[in-house]
PDB file of N, CA and C in Angstrom:
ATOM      1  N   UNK A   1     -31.805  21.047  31.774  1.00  0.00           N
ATOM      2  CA  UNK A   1     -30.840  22.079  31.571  1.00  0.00           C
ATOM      3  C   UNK A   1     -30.507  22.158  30.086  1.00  0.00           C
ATOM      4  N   UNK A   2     -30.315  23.243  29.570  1.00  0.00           N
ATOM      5  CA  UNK A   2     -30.392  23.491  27.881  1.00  0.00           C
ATOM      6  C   UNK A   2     -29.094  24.680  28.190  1.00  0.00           C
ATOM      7  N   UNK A   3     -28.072  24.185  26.747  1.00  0.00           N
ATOM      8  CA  UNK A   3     -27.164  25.088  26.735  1.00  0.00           C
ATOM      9  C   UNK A   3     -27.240  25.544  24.971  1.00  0.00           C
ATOM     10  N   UNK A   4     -26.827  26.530  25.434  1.00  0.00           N
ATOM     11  CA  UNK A   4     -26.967  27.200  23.825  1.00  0.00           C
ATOM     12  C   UNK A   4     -25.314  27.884  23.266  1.00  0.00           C
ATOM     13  N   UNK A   5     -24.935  26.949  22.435  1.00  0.00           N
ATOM     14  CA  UNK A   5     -23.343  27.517  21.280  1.00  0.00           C
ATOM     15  C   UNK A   5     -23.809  28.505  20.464  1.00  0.00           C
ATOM     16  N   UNK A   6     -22.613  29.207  20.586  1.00  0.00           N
ATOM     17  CA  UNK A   6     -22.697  29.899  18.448  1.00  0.00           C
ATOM     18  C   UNK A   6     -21.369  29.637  18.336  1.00  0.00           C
ATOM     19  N   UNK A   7     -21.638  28.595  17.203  1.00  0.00           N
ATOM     20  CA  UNK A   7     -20.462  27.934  16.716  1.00  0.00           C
ATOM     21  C   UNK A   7     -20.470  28.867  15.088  1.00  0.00           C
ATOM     22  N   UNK A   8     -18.759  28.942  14.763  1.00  0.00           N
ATOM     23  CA  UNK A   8     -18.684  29.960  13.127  1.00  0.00           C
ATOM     24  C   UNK A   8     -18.786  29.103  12.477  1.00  0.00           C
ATOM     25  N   UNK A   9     -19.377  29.738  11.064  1.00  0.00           N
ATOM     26  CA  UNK A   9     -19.760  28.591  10.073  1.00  0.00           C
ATOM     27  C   UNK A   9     -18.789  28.068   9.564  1.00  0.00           C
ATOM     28  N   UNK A  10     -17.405  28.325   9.827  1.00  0.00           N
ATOM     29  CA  UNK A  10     -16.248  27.127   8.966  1.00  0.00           C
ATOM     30  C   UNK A  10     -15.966  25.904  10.200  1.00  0.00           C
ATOM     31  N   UNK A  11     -16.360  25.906  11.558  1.00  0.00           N
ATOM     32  CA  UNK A  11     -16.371  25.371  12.332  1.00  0.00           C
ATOM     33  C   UNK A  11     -17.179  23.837  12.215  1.00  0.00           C
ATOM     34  N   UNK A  12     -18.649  25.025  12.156  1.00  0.00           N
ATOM     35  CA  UNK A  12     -19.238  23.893  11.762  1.00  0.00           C
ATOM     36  C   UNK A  12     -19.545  23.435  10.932  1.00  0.00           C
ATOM     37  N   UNK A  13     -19.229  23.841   9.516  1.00  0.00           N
ATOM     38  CA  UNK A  13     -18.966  22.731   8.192  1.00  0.00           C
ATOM     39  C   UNK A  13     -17.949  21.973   8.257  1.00  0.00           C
ATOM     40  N   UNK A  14     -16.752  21.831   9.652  1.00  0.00           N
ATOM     41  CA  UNK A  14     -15.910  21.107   9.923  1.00  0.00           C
ATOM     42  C   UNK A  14     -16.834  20.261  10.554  1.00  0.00           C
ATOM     43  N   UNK A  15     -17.292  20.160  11.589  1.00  0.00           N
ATOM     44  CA  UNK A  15     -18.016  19.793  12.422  1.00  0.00           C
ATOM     45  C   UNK A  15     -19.131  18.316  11.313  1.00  0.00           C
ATOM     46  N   UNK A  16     -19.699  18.930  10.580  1.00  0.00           N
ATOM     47  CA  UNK A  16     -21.040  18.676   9.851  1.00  0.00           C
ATOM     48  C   UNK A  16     -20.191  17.431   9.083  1.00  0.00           C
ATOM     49  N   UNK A  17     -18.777  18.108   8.430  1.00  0.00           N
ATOM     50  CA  UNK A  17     -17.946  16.376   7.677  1.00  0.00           C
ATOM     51  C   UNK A  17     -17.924  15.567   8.586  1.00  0.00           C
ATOM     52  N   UNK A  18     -17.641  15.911   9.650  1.00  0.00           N
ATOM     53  CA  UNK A  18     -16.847  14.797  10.536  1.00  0.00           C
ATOM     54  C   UNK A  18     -17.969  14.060  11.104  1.00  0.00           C
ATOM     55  N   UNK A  19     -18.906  14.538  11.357  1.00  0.00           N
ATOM     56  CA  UNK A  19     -19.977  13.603  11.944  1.00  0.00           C
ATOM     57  C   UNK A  19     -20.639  12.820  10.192  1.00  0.00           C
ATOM     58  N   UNK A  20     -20.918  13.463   9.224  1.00  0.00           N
ATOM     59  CA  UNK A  20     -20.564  12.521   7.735  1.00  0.00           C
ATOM     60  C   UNK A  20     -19.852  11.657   7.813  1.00  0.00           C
ATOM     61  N   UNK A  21     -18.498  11.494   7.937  1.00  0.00           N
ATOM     62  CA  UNK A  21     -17.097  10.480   7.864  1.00  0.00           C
ATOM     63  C   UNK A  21     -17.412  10.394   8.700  1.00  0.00           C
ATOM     64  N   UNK A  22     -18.130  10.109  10.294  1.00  0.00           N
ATOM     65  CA  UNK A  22     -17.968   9.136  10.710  1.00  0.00           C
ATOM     66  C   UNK A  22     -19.486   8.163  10.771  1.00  0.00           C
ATOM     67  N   UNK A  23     -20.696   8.612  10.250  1.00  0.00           N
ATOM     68  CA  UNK A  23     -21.508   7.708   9.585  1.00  0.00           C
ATOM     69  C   UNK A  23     -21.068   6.724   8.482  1.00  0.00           C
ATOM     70  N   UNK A  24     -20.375   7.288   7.479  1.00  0.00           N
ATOM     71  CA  UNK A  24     -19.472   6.170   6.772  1.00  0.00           C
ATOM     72  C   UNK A  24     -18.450   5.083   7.344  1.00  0.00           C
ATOM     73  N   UNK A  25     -17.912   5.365   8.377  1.00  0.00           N
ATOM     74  CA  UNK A  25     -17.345   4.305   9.321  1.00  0.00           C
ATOM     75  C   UNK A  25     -18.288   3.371   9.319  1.00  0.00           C
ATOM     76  N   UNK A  26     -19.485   3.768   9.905  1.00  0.00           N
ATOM     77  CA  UNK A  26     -20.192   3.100  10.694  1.00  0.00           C
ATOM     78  C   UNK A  26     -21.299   2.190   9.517  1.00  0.00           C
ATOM     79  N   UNK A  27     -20.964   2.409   8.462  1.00  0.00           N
ATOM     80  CA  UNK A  27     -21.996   1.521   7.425  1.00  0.00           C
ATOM     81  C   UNK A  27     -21.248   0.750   7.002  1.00  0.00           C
ATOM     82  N   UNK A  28     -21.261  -0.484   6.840  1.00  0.00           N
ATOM     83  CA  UNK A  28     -20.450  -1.784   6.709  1.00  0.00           C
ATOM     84  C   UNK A  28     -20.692  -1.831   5.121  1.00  0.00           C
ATOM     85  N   UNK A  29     -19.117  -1.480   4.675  1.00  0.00           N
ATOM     86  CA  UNK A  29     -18.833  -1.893   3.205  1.00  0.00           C
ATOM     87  C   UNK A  29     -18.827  -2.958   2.703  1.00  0.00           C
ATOM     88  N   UNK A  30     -19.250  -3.320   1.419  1.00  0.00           N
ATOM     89  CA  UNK A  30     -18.967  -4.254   0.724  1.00  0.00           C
ATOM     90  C   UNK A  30     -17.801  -5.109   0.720  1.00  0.00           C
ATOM     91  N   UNK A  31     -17.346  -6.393   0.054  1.00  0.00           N
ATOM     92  CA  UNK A  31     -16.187  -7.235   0.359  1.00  0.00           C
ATOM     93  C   UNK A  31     -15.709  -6.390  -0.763  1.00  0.00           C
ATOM     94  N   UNK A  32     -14.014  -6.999  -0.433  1.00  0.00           N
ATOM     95  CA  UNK A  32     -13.281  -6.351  -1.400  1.00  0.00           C
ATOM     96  C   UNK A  32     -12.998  -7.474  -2.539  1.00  0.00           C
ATOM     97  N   UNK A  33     -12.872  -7.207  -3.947  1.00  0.00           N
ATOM     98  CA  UNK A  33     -12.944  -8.426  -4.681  1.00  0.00           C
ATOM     99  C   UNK A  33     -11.031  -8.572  -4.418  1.00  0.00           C
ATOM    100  N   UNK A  34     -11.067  -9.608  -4.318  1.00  0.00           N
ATOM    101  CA  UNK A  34      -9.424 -10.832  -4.696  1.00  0.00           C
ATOM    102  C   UNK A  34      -9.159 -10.735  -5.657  1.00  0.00           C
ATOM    103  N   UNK A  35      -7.357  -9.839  -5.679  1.00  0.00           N
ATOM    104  CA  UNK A  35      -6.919  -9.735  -7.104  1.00  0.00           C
ATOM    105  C   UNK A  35      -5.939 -10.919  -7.446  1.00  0.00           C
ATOM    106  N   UNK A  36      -5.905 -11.512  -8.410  1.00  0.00           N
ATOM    107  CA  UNK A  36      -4.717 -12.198  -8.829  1.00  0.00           C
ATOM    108  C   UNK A  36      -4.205 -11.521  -9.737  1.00  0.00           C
ATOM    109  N   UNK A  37      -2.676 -12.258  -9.684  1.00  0.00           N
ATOM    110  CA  UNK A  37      -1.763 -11.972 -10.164  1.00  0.00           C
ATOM    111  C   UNK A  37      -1.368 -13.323 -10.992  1.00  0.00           C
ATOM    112  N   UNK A  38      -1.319 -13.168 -12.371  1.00  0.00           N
ATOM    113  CA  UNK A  38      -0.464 -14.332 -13.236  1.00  0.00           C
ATOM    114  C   UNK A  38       0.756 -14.823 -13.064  1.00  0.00           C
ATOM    115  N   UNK A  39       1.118 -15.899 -12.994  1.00  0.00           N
ATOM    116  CA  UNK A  39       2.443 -16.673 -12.823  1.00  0.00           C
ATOM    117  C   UNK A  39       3.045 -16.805 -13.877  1.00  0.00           C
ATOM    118  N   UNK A  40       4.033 -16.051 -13.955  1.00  0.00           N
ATOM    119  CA  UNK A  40       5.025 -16.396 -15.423  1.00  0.00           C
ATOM    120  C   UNK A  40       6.917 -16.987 -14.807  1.00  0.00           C
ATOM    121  N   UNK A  41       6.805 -17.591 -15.726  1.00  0.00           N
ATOM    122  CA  UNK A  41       8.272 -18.410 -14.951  1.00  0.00           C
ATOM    123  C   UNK A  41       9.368 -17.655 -16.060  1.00  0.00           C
ATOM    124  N   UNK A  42      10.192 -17.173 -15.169  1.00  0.00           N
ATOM    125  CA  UNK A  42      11.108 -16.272 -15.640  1.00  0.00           C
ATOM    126  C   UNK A  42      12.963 -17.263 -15.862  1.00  0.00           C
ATOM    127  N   UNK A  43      12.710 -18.221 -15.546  1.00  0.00           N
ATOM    128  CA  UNK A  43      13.772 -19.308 -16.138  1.00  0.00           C
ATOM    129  C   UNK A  43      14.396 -19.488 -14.829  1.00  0.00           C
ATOM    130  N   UNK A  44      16.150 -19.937 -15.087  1.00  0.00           N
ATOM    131  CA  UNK A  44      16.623 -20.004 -13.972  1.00  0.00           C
ATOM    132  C   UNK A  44      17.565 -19.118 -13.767  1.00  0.00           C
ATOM    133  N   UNK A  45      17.860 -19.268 -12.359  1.00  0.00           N
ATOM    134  CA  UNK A  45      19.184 -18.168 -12.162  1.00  0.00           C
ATOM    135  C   UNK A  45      20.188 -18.112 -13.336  1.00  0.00           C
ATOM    136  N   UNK A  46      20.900 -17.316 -13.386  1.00  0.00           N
ATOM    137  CA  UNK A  46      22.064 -17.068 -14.248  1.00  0.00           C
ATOM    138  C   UNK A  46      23.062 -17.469 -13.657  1.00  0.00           C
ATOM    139  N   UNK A  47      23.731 -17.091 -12.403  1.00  0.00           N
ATOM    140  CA  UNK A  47      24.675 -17.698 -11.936  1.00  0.00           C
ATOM    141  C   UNK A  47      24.445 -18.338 -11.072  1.00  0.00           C
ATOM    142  N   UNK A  48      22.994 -18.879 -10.948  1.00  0.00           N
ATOM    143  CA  UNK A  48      23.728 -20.283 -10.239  1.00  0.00           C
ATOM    144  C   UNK A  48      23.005 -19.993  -8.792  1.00  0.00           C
ATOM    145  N   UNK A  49      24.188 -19.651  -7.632  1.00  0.00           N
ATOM    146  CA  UNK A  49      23.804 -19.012  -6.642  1.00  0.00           C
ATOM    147  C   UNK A  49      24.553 -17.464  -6.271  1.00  0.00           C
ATOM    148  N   UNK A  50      23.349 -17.603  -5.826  1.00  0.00           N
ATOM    149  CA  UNK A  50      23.627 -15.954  -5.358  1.00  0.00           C
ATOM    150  C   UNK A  50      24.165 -15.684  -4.126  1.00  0.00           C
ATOM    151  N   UNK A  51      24.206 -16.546  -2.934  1.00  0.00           N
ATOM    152  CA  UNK A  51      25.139 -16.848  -1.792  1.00  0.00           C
ATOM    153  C   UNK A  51      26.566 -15.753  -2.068  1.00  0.00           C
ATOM    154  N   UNK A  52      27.244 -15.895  -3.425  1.00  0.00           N
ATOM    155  CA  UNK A  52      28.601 -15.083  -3.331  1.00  0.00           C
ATOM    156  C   UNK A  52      28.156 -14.130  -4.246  1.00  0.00           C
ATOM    157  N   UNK A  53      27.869 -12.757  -3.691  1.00  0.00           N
ATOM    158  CA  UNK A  53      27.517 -11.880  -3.975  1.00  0.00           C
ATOM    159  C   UNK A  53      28.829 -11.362  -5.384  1.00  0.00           C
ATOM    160  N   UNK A  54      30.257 -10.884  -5.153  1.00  0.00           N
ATOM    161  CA  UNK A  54      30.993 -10.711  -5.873  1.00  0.00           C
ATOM    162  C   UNK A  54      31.021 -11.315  -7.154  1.00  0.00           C
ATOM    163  N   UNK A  55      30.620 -13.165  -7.389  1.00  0.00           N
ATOM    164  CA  UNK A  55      30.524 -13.801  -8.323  1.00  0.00           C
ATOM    165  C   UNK A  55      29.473 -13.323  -8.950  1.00  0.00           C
ATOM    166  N   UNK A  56      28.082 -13.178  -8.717  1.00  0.00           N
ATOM    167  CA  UNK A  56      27.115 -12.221  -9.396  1.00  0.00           C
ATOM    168  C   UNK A  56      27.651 -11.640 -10.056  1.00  0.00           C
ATOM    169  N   UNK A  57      28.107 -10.481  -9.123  1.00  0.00           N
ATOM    170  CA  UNK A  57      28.199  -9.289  -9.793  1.00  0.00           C
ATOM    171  C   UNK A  57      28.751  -9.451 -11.246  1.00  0.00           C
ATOM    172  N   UNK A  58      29.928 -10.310 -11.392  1.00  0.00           N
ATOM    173  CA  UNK A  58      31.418 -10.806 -11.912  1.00  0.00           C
ATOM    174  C   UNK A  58      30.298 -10.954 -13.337  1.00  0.00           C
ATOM    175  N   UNK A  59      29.538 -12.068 -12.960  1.00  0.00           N
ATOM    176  CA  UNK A  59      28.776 -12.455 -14.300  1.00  0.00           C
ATOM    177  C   UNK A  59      28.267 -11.328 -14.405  1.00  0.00           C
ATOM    178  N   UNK A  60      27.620 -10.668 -13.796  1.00  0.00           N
ATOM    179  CA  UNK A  60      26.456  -9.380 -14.723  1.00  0.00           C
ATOM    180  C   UNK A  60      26.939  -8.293 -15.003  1.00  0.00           C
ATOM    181  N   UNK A  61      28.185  -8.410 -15.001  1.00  0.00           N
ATOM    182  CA  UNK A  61      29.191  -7.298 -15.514  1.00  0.00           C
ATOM    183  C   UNK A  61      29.765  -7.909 -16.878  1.00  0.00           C
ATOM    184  N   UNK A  62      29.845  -9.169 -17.150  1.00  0.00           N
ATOM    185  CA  UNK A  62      30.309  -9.970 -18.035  1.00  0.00           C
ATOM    186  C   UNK A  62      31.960 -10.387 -17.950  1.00  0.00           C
ATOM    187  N   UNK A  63      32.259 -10.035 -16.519  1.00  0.00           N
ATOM    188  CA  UNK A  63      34.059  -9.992 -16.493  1.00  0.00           C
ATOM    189  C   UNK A  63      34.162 -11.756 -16.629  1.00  0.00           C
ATOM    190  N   UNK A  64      35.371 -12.056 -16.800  1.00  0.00           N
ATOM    191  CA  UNK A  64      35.585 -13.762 -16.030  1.00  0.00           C
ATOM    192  C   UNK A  64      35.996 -13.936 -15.004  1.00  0.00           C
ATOM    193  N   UNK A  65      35.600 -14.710 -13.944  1.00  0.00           N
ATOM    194  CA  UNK A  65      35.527 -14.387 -12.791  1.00  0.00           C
ATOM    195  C   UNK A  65      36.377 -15.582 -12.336  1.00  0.00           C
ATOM    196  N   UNK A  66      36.099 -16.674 -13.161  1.00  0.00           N
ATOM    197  CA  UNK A  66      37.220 -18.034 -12.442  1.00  0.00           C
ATOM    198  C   UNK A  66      38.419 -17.721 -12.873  1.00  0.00           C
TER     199      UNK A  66
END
């Protein structure tokens, strides 16, 4: 049994990507290379702990807070 479409040509240049993209699925890419990232040590806290949010603030506003 044979069936015969007439598909419009913006159809099937839809048609024609999608079976493209999905041959590219189907071809197994290369690894991806591992990026690093440098470690730089940025010192220590300023106040201390950060647990009391208000005291933060207190210092990074520059008020006196005790």
């Amino acid at each position: 049994m044979r069936i015969t479409l007439t598909i419009k040509c913006d159809a099937a240049a839809l048609l024609q990507r999608l079976r493209e993209g999905l041959k590219q699925i189907q071809v197994q890419s290369r690894p991806q290379r591992r990026h690093r990232t440098a470690v730089v040590s940025l010192g220590s806290c300023l106040p201390g702990n950060l647990d009391d949010v208000t005291e933060a603030l207190a210092i990074a506003e520059g008020e006196t807070f005790r």
